[in-house]
Protein backbone atom coordinates (compact mmCIF):
# COMPACT_ATOMS: atom_id res chain seq x y z
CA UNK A 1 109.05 59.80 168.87
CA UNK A 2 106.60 57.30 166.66
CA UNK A 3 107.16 53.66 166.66
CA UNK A 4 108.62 52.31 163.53
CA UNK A 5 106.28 49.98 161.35
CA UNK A 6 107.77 46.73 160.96
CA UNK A 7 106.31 46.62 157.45
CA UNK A 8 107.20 49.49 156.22
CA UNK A 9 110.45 49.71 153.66
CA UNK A 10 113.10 51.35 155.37
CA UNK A 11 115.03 54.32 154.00
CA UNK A 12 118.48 54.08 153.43
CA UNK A 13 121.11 57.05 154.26
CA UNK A 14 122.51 56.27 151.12
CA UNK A 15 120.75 58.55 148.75
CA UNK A 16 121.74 55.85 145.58
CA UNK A 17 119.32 53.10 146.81
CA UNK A 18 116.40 56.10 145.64
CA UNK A 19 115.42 56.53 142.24
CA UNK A 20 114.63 59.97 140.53
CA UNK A 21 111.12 58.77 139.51
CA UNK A 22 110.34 57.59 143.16
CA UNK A 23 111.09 60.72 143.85
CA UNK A 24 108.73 62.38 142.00
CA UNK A 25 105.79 59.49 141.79
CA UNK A 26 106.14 59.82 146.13
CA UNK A 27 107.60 62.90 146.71
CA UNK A 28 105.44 66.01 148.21
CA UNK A 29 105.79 69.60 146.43
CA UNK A 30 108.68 70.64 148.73
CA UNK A 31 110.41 67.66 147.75
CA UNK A 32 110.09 67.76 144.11
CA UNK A 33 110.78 71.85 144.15
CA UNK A 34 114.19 70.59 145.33
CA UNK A 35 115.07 69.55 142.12
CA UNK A 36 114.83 73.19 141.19
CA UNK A 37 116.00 74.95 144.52
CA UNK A 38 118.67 72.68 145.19
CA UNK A 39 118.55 72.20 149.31
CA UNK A 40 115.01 73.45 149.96
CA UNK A 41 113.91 70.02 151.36
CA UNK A 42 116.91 70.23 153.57
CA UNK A 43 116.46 73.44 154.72
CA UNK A 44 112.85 73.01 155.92
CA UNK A 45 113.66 70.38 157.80
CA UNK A 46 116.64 72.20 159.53
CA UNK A 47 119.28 70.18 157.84
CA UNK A 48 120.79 73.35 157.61
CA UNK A 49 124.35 72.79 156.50
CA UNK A 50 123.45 69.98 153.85
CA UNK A 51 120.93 72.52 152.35
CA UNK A 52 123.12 75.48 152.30
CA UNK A 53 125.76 73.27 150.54
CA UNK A 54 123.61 72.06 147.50
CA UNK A 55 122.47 75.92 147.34
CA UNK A 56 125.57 76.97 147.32
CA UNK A 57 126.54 74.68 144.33
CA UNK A 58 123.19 76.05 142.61
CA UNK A 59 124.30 79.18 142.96
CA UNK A 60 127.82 78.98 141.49
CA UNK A 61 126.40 77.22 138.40
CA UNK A 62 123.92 79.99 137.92
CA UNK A 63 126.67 82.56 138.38
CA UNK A 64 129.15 80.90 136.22
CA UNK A 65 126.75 80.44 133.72
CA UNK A 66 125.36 84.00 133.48
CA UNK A 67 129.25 85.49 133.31
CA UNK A 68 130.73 83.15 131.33
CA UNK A 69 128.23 79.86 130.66
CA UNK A 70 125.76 81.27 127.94
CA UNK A 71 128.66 82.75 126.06
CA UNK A 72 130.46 79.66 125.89
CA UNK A 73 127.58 77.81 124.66
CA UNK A 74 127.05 80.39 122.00
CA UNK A 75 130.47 80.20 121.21
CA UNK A 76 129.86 76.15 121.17
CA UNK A 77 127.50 76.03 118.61
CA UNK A 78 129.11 78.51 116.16
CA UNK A 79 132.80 78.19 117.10
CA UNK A 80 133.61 81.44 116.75
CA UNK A 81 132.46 84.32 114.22
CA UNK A 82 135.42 86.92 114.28
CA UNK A 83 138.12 86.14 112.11
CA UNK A 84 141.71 88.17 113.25
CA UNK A 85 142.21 90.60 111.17
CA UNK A 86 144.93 93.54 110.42
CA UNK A 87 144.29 96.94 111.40
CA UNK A 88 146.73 99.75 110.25
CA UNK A 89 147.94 101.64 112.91
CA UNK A 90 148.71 105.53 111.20
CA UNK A 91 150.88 106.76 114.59
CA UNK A 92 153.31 103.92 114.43
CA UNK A 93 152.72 103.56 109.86
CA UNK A 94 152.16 99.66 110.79
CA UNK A 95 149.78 97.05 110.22
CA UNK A 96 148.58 95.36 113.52
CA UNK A 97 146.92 92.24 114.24
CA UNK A 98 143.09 92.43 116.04
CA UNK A 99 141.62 90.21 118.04
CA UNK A 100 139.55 87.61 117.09
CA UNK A 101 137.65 84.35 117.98
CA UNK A 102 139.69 81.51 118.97
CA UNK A 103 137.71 78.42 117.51
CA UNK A 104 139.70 75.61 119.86
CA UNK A 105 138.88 77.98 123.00
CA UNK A 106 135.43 78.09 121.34
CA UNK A 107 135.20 74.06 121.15
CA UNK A 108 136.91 73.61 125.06
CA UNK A 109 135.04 76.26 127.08
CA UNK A 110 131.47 74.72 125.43
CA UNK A 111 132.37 70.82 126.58
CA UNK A 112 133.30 72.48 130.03
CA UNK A 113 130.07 74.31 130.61
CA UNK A 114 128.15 70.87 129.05
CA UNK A 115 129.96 68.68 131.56
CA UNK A 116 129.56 71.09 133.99
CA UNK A 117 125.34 71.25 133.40
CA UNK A 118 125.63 67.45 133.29
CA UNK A 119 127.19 67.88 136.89
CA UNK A 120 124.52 69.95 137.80
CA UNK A 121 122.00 68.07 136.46
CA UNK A 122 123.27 65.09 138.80
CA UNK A 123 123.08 67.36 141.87
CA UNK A 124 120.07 68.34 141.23
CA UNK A 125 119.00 64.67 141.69
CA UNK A 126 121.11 64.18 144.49
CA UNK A 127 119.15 67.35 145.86
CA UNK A 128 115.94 65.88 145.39
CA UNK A 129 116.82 62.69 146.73
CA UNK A 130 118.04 63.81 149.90
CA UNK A 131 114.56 65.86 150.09
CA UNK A 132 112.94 62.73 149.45
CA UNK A 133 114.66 60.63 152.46
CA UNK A 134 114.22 63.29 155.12
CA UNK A 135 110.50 63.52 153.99
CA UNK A 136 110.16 59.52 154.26
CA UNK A 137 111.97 59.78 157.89
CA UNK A 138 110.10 62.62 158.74
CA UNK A 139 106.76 60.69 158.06
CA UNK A 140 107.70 57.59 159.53
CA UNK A 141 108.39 59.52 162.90
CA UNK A 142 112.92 58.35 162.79
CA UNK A 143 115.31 60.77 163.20
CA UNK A 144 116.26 63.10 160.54
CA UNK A 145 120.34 62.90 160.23
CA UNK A 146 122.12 66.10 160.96
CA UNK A 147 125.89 67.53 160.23
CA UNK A 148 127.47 65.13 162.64
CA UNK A 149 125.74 62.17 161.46
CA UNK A 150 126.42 63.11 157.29
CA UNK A 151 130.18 63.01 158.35
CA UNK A 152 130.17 60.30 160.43
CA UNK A 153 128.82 57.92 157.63
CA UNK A 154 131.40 59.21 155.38
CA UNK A 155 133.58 56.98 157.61
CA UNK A 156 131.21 54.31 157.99
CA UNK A 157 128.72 53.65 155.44
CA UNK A 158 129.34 55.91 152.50
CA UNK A 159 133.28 55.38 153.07
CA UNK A 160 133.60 54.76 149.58
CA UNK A 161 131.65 57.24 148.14
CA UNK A 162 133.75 59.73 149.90
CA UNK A 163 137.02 57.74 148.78
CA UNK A 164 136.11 57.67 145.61
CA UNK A 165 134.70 60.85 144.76
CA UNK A 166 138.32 62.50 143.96
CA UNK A 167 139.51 59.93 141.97
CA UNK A 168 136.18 60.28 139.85
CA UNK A 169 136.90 64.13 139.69
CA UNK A 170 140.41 63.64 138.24
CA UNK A 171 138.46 60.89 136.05
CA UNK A 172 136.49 63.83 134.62
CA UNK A 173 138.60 66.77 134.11
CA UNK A 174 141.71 64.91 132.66
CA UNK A 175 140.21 62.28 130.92
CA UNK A 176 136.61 62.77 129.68
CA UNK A 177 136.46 66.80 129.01
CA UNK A 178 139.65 65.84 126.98
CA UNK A 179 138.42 62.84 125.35
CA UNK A 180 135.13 64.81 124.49
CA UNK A 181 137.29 67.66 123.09
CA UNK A 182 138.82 65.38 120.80
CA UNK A 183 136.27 63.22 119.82
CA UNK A 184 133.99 66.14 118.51
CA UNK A 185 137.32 67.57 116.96
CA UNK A 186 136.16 64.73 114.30
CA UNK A 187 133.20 66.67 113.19
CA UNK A 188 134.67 69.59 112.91
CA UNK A 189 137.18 71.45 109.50
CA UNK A 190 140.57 71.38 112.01
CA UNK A 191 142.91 70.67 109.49
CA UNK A 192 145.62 72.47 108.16
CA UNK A 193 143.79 75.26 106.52
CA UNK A 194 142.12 76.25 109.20
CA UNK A 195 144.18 76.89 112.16
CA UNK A 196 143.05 79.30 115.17
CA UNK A 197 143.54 82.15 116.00
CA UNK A 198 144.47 83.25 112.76
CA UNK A 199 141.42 80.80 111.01
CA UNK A 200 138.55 79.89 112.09
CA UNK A 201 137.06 76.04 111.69
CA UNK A 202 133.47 75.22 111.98
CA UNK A 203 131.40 72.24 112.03
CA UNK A 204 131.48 70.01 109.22
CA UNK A 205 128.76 67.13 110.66
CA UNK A 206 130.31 63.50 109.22
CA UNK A 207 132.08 65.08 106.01
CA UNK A 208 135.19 64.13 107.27
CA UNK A 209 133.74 60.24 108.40
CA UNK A 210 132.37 59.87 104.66
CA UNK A 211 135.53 61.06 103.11
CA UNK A 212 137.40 58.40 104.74
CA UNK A 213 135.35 56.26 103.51
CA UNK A 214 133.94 57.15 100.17
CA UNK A 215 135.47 55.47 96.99
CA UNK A 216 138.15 57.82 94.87
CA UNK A 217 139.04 59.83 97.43
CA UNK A 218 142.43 59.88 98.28
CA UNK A 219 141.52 59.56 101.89
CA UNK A 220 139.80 56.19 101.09
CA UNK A 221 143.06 54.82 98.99
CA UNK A 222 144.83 55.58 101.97
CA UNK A 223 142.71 54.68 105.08
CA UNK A 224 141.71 51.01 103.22
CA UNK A 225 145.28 49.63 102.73
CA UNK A 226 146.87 51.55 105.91
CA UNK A 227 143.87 49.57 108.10
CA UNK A 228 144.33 46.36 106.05
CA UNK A 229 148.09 45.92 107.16
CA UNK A 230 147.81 47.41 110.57
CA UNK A 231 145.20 43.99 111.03
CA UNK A 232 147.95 42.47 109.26
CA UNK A 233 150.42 43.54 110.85
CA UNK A 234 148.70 42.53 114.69
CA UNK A 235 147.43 39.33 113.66
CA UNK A 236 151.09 38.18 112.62
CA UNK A 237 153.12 39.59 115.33
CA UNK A 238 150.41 38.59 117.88
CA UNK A 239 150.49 34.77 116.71
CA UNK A 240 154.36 34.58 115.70
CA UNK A 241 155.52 36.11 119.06
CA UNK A 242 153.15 33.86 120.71
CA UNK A 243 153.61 30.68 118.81
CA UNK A 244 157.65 30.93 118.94
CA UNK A 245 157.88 32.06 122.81
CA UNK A 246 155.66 29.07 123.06
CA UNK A 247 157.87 26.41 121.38
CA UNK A 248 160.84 28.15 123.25
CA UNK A 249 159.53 27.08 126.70
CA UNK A 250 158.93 24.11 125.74
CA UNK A 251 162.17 23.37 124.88
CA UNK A 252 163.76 24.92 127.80
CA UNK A 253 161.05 23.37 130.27
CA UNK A 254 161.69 19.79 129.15
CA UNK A 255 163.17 17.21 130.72
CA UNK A 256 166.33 16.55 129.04
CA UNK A 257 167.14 20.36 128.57
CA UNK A 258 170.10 21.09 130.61
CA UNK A 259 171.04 24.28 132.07
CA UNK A 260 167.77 25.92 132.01
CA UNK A 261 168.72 29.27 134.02
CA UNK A 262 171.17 29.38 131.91
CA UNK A 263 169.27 29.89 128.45
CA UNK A 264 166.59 31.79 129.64
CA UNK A 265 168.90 33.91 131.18
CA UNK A 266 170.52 34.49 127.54
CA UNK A 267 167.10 34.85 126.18
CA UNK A 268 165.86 37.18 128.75
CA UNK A 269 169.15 39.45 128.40
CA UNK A 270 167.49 41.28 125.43
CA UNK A 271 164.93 41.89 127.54
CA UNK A 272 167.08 43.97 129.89
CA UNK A 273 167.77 46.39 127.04
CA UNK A 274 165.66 49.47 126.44
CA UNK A 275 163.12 48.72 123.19
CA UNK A 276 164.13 51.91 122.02
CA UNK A 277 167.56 51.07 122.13
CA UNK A 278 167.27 47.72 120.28
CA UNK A 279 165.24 49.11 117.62
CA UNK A 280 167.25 51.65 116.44
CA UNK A 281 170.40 49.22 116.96
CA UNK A 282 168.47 46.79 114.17
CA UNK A 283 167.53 50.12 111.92
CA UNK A 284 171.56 50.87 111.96
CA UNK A 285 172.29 47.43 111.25
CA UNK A 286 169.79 46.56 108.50
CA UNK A 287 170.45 50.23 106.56
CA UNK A 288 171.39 50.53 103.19
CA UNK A 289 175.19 50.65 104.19
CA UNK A 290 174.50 49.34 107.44
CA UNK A 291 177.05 45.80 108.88
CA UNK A 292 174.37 43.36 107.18
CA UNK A 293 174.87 44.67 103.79
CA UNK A 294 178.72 45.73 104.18
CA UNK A 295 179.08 41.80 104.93
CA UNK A 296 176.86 40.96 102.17
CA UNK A 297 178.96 43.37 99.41
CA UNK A 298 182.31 42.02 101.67
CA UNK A 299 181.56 38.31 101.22
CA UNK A 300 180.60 39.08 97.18
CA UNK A 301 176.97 37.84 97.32
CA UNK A 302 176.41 41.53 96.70
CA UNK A 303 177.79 44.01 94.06
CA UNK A 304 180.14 46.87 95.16
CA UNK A 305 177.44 49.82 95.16
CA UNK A 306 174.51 47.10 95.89
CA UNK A 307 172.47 46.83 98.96
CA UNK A 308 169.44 45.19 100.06
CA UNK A 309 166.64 47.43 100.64
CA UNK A 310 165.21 46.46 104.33
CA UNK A 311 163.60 49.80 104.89
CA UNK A 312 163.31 51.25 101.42
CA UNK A 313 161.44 48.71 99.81
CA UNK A 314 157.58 48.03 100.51
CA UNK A 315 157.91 44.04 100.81
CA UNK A 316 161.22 43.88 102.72
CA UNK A 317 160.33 46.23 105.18
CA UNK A 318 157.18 44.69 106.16
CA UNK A 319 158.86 41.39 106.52
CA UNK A 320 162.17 42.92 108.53
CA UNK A 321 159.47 44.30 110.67
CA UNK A 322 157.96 41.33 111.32
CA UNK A 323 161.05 38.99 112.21
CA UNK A 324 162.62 42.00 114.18
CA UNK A 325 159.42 42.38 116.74
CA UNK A 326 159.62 38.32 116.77
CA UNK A 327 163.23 39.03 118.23
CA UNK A 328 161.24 41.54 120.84
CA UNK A 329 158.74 39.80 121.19
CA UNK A 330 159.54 36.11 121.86
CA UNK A 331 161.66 36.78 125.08
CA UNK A 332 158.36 38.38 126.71
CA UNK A 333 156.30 35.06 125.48
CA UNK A 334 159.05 32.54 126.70
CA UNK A 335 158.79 34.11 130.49
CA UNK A 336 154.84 34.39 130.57
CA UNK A 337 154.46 30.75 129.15
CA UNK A 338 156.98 29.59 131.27
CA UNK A 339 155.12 29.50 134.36
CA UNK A 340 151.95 28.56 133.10
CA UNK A 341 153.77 25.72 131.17
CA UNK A 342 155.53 24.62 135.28
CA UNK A 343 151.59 24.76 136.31
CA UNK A 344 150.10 22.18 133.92
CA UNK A 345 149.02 18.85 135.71
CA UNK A 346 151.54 16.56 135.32
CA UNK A 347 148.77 13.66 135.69
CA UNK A 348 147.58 14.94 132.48
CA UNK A 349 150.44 14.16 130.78
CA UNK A 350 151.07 10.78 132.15
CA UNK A 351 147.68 9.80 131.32
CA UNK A 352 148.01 10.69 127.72
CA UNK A 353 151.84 8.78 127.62
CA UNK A 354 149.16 5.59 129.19
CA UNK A 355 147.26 5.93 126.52
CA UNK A 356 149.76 6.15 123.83
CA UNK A 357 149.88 9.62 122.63
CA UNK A 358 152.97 10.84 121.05
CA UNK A 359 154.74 14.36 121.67
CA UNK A 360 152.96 16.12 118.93
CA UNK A 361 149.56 14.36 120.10
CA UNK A 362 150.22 15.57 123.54
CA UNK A 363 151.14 19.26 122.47
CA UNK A 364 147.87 19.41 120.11
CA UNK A 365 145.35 17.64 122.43
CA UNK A 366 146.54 19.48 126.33
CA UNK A 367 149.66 21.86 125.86
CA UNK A 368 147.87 24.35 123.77
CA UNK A 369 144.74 24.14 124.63
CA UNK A 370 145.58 24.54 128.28
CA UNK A 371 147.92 27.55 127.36
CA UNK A 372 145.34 29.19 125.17
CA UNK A 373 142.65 28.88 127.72
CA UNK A 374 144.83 30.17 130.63
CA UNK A 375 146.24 33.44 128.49
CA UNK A 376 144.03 34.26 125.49
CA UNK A 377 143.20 37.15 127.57
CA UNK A 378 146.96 38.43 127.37
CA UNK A 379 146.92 37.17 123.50
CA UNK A 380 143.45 39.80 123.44
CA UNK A 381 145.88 42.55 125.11
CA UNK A 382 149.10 41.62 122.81
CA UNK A 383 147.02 42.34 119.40
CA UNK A 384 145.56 45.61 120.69
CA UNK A 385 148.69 46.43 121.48
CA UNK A 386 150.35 45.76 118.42
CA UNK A 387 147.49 47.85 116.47
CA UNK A 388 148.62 50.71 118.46
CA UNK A 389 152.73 49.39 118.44
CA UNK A 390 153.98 53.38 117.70
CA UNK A 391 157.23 52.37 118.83
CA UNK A 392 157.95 49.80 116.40
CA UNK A 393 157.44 50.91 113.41
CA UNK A 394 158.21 54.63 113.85
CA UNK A 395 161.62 53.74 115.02
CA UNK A 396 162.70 51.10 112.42
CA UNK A 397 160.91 52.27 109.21
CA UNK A 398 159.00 55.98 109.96
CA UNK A 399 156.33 54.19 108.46
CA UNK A 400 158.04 54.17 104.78
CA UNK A 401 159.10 54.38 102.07
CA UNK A 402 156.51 56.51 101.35
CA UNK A 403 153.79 56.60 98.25
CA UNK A 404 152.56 59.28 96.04
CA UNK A 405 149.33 57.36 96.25
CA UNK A 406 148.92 57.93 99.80
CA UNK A 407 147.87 60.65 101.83
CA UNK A 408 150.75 61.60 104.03
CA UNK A 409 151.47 57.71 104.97
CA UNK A 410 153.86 55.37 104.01
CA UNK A 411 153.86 51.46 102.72
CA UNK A 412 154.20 50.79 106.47
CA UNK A 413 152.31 53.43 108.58
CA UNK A 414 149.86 51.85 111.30
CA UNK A 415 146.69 53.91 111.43
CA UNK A 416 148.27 55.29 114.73
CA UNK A 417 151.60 56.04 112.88
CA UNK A 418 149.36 57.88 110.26
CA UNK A 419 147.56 59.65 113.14
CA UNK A 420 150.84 60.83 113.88
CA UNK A 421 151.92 62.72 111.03
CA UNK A 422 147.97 64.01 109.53
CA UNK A 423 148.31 65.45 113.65
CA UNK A 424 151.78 66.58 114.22
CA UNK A 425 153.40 66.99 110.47
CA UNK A 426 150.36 67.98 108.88
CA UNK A 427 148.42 69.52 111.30
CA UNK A 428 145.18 67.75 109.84
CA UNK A 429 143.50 67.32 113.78
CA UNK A 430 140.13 66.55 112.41
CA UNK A 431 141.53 63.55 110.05
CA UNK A 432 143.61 62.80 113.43
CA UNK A 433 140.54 62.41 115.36
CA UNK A 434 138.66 60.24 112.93
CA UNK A 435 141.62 57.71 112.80
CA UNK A 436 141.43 57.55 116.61
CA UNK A 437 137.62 57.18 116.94
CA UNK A 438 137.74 54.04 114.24
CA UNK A 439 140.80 52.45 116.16
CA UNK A 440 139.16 52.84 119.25
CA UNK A 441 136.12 51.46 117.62
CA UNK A 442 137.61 48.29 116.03
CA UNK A 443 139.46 47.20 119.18
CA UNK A 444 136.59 47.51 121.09
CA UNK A 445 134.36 45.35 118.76
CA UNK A 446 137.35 42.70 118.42
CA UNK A 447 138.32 42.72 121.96
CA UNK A 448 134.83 42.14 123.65
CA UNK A 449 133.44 39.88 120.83
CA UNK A 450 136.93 37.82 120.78
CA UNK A 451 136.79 37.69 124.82
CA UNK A 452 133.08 36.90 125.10
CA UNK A 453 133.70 33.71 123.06
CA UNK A 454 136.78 32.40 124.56
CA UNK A 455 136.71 29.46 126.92
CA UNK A 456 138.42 31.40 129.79
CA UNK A 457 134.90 33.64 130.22
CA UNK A 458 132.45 31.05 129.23
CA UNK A 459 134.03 28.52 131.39
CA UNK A 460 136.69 30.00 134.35
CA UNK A 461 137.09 26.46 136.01
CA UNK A 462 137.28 24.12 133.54
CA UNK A 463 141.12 23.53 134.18
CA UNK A 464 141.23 23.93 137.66
C-alpha cells in the first residue's frame, strides 16, 4: 500500500463534502459514466454491493417509467383527453357510463413521476460522487471502503444521514407531493364546472391569479375587502389580546395585589374549557333571542319583538368578534407575560424609582420594551395565527351575514374561512388554491420582514 501525501486534500466518506462539478472537472470517464450507469464506478472497483444498489434503483426508475412514467407525464401535460361518456347498451335497453380520463389522477400521477425523476436525478449525483471518492482513494493508494465499512459509518459518521433519511421520506410523500398537487391546482379550471371523472379541467396558466385580482370582477370585490379585514382582523386581536393580558399581569404581579393564585386561577379557569365549547356558548348567548337580548327586552331597554343584531349585522359582528377572542385570548397573554414579567431585573426598576420615574414612566421606558423584546417572536406567531383563526369565526358568525356583492363570502369570512366554502360548499378547488398560495405568501413576507427587524434577532443579548 502507497504512502499517503501529507499535502494532498483528503477525501471524505461522506459523499456531501463533493460537489457535482468536481466531479466532472476531476473525474475520469468511468467516473463521470456513473452519472448515467448509476454504480459503474462502484462496480469496477469491486464495491460490489454499493454498485448493485444504485443499479438497482436505476433500474426501477427506468422500469417504472416505461410502464407507467411516460404515460403519466403525457397525462401531466394534457390532463386528460377522454371525457366519460354514455354508451347504450341494446341487451340490457340502458344507457351506460364509459370510461374516461380522470383529470385529478392525471394532475397526481404527473407530480409523482416529477418528484420521483427529481429523486433520481439526486442519485444519480450521489452515484457519481461515490465514483468520484473511490477513484480519489484509489489514486492516492488508501483503502477503498467495502460493505462492512458503508454500514459501520452509518453508526458512526453518517449517523445522521441514516437517522434522518426516513423522516425526510415521510417529509416528501405527505407533505411536498401534496403541497405540489395543490399548489399547481391554482393554475388549473378545478372549479365547480369541471369536476372529474365526469369533466375534465385543463390548464388555465394565471387566469385564475388575474381574476382575483383584476378590477370589476366579482372575484376582485370579494378577495380586496375579505383580505382587508382578515389584516384587520389579526392586527386587532393580536395587539388587544396582547396589550390587555399585559396590563392583567401587571396588576396581579404587583406588590400590593393580594391573593395572586387566587385570580389567576379565576382567569385561567376559562382556559380549562374547550375553545370550541366557549365559542358556541357566546354564539347561544349573543343570538337574536339568545339570554343577552331576552335581558335586554326583560329589563325594557329593548322592545318586545326587538333584538340586537350581534351576528346578523356587518358592524356588530365584527366588533362581538373582537371583544369575544379578547375574552379567549387574554387568559393565554396573562400566563405567558407572567413569567417574563417575574424575570425582569428588579435593579432596573429601583434605579428608575432613584431617578424619579413614575409608574407610567417606568411601564413606557423598561416594562414594555423588555416584554416586547423578549416575546415579539410569539406576538409574530399570534398574528399568523389569527389570519388563519378558522375556529373563531366559523363558530361564532359562519363568516356572515352574507352579501350579494360577494362571491360566496360573508361580511366576516377570513380568506381561510372563504377558502372553506369556494373548496368544500362550492367546490371551486382552483379559487381554493389561489387563496392559500396568497395567504401563505403574505405571512411569509410579514413574518420574516417583521422578525428580521425586531430587536430580539438583531440584538439576542441586549437584556441579558
Amino acid at each position: 500500500m502507497g504512502k499517503k501525501n501529507k499535502n494532498a486534500k483528503p477525501v471524505s466518506n461522506r459523499l456531501g463534502d463533493t460537489s457535482v462539478m468536481q466531479v466532472f472537472q476531476e473525474g475520469n470517464s468511468i467516473t463521470k459514466l456513473s452519472f448515467i450507469v448509476f454504480g459503474l464506478g462502484n462496480l469496477i472497483n469491486k464495491q460490489l454491493v454499493r454498485g448493485f444498489i444504485f443499479l438497482a434503483i436505476e433500474i426501477s426508475y427506468l422500469v417504472y417509467l416505461l410502464s407507467f412514467g411516460i404515460k403519466s407525464i403525457g397525462n401531466f401535460i394534457t390532463l386528460g383527453t377522454v371525457e366519460q361518456g354514455q354508451v347504450y347498451n341494446e341487451a340490457l335497453g340502458i344507457y351506460e357510463y364509459s370510461a374516461g380520463d380522470d383529470s385529478m389522477l392525471c394532475l397526481l400521477y404527473g407530480v409523482i413521476t416529477l418528484v420521483l425523476t427529481a429523486a433520481i436525478i439526486f442519485v444519480a449525483c450521489m452515484s457519481a460522487k461515490s465514483a468520484y471518492c473511490t477513484q480519489k482513494r484509489k489514486e492516492r493508494g488508501w483503502n477503498i471502503p467495502s460493505f462492512k465499512d458503508d454500514i459501520r459509518s452509518l453508526k458512526e459518521e453518517n449517523l445522521h444521514a441514516f437517522l434522518l433519511s426516513f423522516p425526510i421520506l415521510g417529509i416528501i410523500c405527505f407533505t411536498i407531493v401534496p403541497l405540489i398537487f395543490m399548489i399547481l391546482i391554482a393554475f388549473t379550471s378545478y372549479d365547480h364546472e369541471h369536476q372529474p371523472p365526469g369533466n375534465l379541467f385543463s390548464w388555465v396558466g394565471l387566469k385564475n391569479f388575474t381574476e382575483m385580482f383584476l378590477q370589476g370582477s366579482k372575484l376582485a370585490a370579494t378577495f380586496w375587502p375579505v383580505l382587508t379585514w382578515t389584516l384587520v382582523w389579526a392586527v386587532v386581536a393580536t395587539v388587544s389580546c396582547y396589550i390587555l393580558g399585559l396590563l392583567l399581569a401587571i396588576l396581579i404581579n404587583r406588590k400590593g395585589t393580594r391573593a395572586k393564585g387566587f385570580w389567576r386561577f379565576m382567569f385561567v379557569l376559562s382556559v380549562a374549557v374547550p375553545q370550541f365549547v366557549t365559542l358556541l356558548s357566546m354564539r347561544t348567548i349573543f343570538n337574536a333571542n339568545g339570554p343577552v337580548n331576552v335581558i335586554l327586552r326583560e329589563i325594557g331597554l329593548l322592545g318586545a319583538t326587538e333584538s340586537i343584531p350581534f351576528f346578523t349585522n356587518s358592524l356588530y359582528a365584527k366588533i362581538t368578534i373582537i371583544c369575544i377572542n379578547i375574552w379567549i385570548g387574554v387568559p393565554f397573554t396573562m400566563l405567558s407575560t407572567t413569567g417574563i414579567l417575574q424575570n425582569i431585573p428588579a435593579e432596573l426598576y429601583e434605579a428608575a424609582k432613584i431617578d424619579g420615574a413614575n409608574s407610567s414612566t417606568i411601564f413606557w421606558k423598561i416594562t414594555l420594551p423588555y416584554m416586547l423584546f423578549v416575546m415579539t417572536p410569539n406576538l409574530i406567531t399570534s398574528f399568523t395565527g389569527n389570519i388563519n383563526n378558522f375556529n373563531v369565526i366559523f363558530l361564532l358568525s359562519g363568516g356572515g351575514p352574507d352579501s350579494l356583492d360577494y362571491y360566496y363570502a360573508g361580511k366576516t369570512d377570513l380568506l381561510v374561512t372563504w377558502l372553506y366554502r369556494l373548496t368544500i360548499t362550492q367546490k371551486d378547488y382552483n379559487l381554493g388554491a389561489v387563496i392559500g398560495i396568497l395567504v401563505f405568501i403574505i405571512l411569509a413576507v410579514v413574518s420574516l420582514t417583521t422578525y428580521r427587524r425586531t430587536g430580539s434577532y438583531k440584538d439576542e443579548g441586549a437584556f441579558q
